[in-house]
Protein backbone atom coordinates (compact mmCIF):
# COMPACT_ATOMS: atom_id res chain seq x y z
CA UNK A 1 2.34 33.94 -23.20
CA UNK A 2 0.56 30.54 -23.84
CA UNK A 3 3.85 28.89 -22.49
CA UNK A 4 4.08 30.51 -20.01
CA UNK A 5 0.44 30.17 -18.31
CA UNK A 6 0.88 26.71 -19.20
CA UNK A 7 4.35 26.70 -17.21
CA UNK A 8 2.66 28.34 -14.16
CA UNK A 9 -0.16 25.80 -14.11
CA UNK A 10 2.28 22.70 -13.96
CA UNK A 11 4.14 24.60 -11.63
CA UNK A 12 0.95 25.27 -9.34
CA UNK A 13 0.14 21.31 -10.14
CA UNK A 14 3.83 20.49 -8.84
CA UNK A 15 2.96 22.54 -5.82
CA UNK A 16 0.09 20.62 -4.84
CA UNK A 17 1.28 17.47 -5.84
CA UNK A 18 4.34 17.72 -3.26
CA UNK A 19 5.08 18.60 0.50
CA UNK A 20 8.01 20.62 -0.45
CA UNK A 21 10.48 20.91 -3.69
CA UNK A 22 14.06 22.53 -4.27
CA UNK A 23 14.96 24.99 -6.99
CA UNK A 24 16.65 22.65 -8.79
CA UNK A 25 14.03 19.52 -8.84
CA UNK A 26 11.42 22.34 -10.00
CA UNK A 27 13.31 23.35 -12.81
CA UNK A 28 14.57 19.97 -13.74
CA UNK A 29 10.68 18.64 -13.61
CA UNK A 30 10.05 22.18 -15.89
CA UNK A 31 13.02 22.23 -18.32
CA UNK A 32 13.97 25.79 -17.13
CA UNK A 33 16.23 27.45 -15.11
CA UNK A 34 16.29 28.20 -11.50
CA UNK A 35 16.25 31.63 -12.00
CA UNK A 36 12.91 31.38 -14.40
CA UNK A 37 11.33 29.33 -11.67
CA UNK A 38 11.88 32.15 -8.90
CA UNK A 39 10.24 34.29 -11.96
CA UNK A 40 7.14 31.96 -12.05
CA UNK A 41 6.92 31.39 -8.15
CA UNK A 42 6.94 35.59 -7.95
CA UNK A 43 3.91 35.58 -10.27
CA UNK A 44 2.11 32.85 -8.55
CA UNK A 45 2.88 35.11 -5.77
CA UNK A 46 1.45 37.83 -7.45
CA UNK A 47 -1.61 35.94 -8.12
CA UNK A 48 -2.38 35.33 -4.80
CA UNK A 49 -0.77 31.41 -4.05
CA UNK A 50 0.99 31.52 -0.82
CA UNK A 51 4.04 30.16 -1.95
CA UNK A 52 6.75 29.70 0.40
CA UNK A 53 10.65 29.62 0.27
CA UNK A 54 13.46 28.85 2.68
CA UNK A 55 17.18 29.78 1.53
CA UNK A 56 19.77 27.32 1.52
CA UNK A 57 20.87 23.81 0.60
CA UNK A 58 18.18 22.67 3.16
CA UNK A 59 15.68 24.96 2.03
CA UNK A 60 13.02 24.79 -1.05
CA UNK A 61 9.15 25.96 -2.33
CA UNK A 62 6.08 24.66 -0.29
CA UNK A 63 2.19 25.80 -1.17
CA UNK A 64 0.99 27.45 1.87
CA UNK A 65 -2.62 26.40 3.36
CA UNK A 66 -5.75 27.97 2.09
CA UNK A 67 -4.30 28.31 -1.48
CA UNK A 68 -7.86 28.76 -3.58
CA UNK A 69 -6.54 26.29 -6.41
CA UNK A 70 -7.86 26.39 -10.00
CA UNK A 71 -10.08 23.73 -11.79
CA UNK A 72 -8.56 20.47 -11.83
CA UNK A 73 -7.10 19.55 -15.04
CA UNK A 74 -6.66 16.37 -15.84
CA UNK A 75 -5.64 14.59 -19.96
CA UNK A 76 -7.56 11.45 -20.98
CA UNK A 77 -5.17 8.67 -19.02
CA UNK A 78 -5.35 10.50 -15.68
CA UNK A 79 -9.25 11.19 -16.06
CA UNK A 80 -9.75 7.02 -16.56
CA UNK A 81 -7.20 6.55 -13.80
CA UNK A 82 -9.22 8.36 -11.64
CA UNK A 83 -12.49 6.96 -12.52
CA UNK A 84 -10.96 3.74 -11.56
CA UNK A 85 -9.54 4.89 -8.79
CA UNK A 86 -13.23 5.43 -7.38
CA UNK A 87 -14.58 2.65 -8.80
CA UNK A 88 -12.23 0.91 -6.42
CA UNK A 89 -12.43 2.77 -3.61
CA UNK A 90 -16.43 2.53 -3.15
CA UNK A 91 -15.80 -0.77 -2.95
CA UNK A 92 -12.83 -1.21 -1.41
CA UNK A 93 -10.89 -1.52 2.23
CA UNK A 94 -11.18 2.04 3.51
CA UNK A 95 -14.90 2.46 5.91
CA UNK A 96 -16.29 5.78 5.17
CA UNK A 97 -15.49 7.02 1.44
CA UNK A 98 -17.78 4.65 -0.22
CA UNK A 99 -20.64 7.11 -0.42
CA UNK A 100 -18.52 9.74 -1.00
CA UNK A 101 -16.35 8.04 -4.00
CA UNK A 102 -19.49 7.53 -5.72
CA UNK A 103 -20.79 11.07 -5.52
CA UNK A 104 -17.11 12.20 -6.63
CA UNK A 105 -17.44 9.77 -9.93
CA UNK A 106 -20.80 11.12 -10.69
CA UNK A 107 -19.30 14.49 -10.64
CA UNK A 108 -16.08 13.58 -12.97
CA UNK A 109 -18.43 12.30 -15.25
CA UNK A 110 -20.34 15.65 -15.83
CA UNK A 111 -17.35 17.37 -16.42
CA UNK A 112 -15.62 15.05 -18.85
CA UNK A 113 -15.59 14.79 -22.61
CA UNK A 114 -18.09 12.65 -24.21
CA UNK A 115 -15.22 10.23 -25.28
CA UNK A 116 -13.90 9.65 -22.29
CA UNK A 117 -17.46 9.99 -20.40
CA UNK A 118 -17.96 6.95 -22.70
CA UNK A 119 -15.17 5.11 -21.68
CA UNK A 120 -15.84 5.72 -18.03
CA UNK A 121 -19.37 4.98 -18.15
CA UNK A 122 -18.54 1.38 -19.87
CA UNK A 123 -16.46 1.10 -16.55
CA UNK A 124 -19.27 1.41 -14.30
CA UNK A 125 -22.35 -0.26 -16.35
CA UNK A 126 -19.76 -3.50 -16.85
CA UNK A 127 -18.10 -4.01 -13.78
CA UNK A 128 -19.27 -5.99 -10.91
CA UNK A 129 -16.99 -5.86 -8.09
CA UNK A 130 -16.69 -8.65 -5.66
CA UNK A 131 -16.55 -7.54 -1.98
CA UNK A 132 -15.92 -9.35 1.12
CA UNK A 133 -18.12 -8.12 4.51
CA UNK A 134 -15.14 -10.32 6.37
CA UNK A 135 -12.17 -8.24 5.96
CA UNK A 136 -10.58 -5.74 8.67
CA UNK A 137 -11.69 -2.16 7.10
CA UNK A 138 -9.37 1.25 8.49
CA UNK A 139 -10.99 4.29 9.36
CA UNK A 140 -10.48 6.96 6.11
CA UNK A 141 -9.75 9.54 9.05
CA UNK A 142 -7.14 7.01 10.63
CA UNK A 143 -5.44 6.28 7.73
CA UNK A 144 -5.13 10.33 6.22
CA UNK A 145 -3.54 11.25 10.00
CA UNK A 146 -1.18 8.04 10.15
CA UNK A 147 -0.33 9.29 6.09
CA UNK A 148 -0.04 12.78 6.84
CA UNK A 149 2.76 11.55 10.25
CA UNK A 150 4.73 9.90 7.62
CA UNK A 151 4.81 13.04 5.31
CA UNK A 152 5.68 15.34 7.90
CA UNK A 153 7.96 12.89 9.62
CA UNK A 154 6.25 13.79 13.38
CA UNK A 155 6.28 11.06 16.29
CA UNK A 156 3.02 9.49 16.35
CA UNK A 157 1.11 8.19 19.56
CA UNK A 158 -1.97 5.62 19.22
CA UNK A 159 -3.31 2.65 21.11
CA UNK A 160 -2.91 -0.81 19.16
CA UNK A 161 -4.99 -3.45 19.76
CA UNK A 162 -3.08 -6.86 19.17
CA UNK A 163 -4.46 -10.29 17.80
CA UNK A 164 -5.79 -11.55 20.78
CA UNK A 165 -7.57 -8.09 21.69
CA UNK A 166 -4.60 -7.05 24.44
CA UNK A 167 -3.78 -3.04 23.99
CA UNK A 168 -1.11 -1.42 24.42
CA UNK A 169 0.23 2.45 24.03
CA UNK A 170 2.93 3.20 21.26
CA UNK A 171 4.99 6.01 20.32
CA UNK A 172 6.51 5.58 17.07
CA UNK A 173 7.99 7.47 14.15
CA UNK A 174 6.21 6.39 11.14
CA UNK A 175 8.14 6.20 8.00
CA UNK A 176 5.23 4.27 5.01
CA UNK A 177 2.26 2.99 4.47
CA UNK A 178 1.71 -0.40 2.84
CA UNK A 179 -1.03 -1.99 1.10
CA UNK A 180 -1.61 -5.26 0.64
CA UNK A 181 -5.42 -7.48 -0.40
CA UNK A 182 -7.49 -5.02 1.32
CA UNK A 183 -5.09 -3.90 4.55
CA UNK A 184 -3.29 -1.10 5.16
CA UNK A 185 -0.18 -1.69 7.03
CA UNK A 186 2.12 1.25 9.00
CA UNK A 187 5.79 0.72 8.87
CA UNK A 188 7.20 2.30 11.98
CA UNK A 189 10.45 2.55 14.56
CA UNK A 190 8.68 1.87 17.60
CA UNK A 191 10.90 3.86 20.62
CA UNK A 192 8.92 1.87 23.20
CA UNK A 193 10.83 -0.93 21.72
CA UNK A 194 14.04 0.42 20.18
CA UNK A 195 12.71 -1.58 17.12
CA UNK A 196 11.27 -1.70 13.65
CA UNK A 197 7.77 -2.93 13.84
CA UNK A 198 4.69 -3.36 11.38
CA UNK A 199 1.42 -2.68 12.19
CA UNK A 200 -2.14 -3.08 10.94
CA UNK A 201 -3.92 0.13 10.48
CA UNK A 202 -7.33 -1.39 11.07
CA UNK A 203 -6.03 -1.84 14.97
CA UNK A 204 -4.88 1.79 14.95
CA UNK A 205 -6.65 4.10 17.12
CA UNK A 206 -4.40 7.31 17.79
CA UNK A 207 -4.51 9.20 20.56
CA UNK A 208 -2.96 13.16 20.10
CA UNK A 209 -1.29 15.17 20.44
CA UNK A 210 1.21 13.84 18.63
CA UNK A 211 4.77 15.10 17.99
CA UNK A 212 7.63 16.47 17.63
CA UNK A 213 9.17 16.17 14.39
CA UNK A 214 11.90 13.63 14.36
CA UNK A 215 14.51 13.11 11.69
CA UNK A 216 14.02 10.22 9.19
CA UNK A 217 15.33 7.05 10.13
CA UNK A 218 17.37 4.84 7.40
CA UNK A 219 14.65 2.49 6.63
CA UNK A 220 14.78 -1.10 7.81
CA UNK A 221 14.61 -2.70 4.01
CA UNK A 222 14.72 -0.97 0.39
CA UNK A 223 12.03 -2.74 -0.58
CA UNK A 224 9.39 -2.29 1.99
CA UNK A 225 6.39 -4.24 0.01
CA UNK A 226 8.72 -7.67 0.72
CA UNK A 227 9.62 -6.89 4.02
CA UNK A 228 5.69 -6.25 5.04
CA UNK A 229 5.48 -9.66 3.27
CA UNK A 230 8.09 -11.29 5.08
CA UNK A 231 6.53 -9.89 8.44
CA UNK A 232 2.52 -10.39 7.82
CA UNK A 233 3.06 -14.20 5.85
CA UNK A 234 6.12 -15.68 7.97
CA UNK A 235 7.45 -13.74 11.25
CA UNK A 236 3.84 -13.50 12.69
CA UNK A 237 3.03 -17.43 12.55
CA UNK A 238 3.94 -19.99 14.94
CA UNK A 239 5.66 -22.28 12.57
CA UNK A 240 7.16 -21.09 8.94
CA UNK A 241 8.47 -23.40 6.39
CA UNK A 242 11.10 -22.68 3.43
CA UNK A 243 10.02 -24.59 0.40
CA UNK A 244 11.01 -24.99 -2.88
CA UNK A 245 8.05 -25.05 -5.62
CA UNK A 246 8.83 -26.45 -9.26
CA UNK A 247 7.41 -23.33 -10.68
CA UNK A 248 8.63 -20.36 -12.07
CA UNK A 249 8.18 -17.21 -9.51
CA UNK A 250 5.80 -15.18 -12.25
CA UNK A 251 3.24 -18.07 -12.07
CA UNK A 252 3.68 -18.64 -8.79
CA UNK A 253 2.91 -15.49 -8.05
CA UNK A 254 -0.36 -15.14 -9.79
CA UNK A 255 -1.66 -17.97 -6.43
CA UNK A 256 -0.01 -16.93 -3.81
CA UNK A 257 -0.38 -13.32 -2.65
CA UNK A 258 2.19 -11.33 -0.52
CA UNK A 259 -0.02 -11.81 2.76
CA UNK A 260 0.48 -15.92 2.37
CA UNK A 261 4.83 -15.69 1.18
CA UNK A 262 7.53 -14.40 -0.20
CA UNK A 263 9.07 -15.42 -3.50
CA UNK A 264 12.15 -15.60 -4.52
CA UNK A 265 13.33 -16.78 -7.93
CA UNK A 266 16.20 -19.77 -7.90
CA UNK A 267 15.85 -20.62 -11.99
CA UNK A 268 13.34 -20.33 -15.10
CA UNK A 269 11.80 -23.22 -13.41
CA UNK A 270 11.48 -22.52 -9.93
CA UNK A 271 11.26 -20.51 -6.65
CA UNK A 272 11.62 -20.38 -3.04
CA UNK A 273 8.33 -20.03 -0.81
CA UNK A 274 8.73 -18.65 2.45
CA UNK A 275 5.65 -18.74 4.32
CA UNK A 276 4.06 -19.71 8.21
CA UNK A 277 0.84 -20.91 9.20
CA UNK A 278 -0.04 -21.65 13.26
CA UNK A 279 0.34 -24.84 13.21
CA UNK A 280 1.90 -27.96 10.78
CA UNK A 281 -1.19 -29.38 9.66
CA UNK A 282 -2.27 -25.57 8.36
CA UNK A 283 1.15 -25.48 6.32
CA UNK A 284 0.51 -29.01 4.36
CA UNK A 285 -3.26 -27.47 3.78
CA UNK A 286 -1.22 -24.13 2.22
CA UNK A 287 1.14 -26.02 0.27
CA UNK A 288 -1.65 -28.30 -1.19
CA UNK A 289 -3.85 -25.59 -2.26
CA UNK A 290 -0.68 -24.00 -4.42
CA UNK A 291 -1.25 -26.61 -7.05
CA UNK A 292 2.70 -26.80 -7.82
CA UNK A 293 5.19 -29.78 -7.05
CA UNK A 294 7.24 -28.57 -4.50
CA UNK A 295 10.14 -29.83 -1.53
CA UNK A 296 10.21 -28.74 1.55
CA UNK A 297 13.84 -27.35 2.73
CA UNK A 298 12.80 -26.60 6.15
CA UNK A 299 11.49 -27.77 9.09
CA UNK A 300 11.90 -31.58 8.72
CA UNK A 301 9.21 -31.58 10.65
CA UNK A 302 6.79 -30.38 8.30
CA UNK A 303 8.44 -33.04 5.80
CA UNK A 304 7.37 -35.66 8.72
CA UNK A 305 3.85 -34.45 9.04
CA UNK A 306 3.37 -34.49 5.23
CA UNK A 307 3.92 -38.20 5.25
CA UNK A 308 1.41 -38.96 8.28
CA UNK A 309 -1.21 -36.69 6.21
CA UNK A 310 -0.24 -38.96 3.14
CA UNK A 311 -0.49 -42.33 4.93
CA UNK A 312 -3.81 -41.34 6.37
CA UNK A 313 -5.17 -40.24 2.70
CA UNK A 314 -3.47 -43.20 1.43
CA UNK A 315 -5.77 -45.36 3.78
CA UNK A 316 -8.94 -43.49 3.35
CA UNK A 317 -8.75 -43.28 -0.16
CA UNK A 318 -8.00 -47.30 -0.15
CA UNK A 319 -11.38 -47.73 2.45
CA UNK A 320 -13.77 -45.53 -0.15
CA UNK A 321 -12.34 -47.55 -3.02
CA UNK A 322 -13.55 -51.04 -1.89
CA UNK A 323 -17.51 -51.82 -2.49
CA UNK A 324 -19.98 -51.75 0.24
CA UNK A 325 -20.57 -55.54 1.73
């Protein structure tokens, strides 16, 4: 009987975690049958959960709205994981859940076990987080509607203000969000446009209704963290540069973020950057501040500038070397 409640809860927890599940992922994640999950999902049914079904090879199990859902349970990892979870969210990217982070950590704390109450209190009393008043901040309601588009794979409509302030209307079907140093970024096929596009949430204001459902798109790169990259650090800028730093990718990495490059590894010893700025002069300012040795494979214009930087240093270094007369 104990196996089984405990079956029903991770079921229920399944349920809530997902949009929808098949038969078979259910009782793969349970290490039953199909037939003992229709059991369970007839006495969830029984207990009141609005658990859905559709027949089929299409079909599957979805928790209907206004489910009344029992405590959250949560083991020692997950309960710390969430604590830090807050902890990062009242002082992170996302305007509005501050405030209400906090209040949600003060009430995990009264529930938890003194060990991990410890553990979680250490968190808070020796943590000091460093926050930035200049970076773009989304809406919390903007970003749960653009999140919720992408789970239910509907068209969304919203007005997007670009970098100079021009807006313009969109209609898009969303496929992920991406985050990246404090921005939230929508990866989207923009029909307007017949195109892939990326765009900053912070300059998302939608306008409903939105709709209808669409079917999902294959999406424009497998790994959609590098292709943000590539689109926020390179495509955007005026000028980009391919450069080779005499570093290996893993430290490399640890100085440059996604927003400034991409990496790619060529040996133990080194990596391509691939990177932009607005103008030259910003690019030999970028490529400085790395700290690595590095050649530049492209533009040979940016090789050309380097050396008119380096004569100029070169000469003022010479002049604040000689003694005043």
């Amino acid at each position: 009987m104990l196996e089984t409640s405990a079956r029903l809860l991770r079921l229920l927890s399944l349920l809530q975690a997902h949009r929808e599940w098949s038969g078979a992922d259910l009782a793969d994640r349970l290490g039953v049958t199909p037939r003992t999950v229709r059991r369970d999902v007839e006495r969830l049914r029984e207990l009141g959960y609005p658990v859905h079904s559709a027949p089929g090879t299409a079909g599957g199990y979805q928790l209907g709205a206004g489910a009344e859902l029992p405590p959250l349970l949560l083991d020692d990892e997950e309960a710390v994981a969430v604590a830090v979870g807050l902890r990062t969210a009242a002082a992170g990217g996302v305007a509005g859940i501050e405030e209400t982070s906090v209040r949600a950590l003060a009430k995990l704390e009264q529930v938890l076990p003194a060990r991990l109450r410890r553990r979680v209190g250490a968190l808070n009393d020796f943590t000091v987080p460093l926050v930035s008043g200049a970076g773009p901040r989304v809406d919390a309601a903007v970003l749960t509607e653009l999140a919720a588009a992408c789970r239910d794979g509907q068209q969304l409509r919203f007005a997007y203000a670009a970098h100079d302030g021009t807006v313009s209307r969109r209609t898009v079907e969303p496929h992920r969000l991406v985050s990246a140093q404090r921005r939230w970024y929508l990866v989207a096929w923009d029909t307007g446009r017949a195109d892939w596009r990326t765009f900053r949430a912070d300059r998302i204001t939608p306008t409903p209704p939105h709709g209808p459902r669409v079917a999902p798109r294959r999406p424009p790169a497998e790994d959609l963290a590098a292709y943000v990259s590539q689109g926020v650090s390179t495509a955007a800028y005026a000028v980009s540069a391919t450069v080779l730093l005499h570093a290996p990718r893993a430290e490399a990495a640890q100085r440059i973020a996604p927003t400034v490059g991409t990496l790619a590894e060529v040996d133990d010893r080194s990596c391509l950057l691939r990177t932009g700025a607005q103008s030259l002069d910003a690019l030999v300012v970028l490529l400085a501040m790395t700290g690595f040795e590095f050649e530049v494979r492209e533009p040979a214009e940016l090789t050309e500038r380097i050396r008119e930087i380096s004569r100029r240093l070169s000469r003022a270094s010479a002049g604040a070397a000689r003694p005043p007369r």
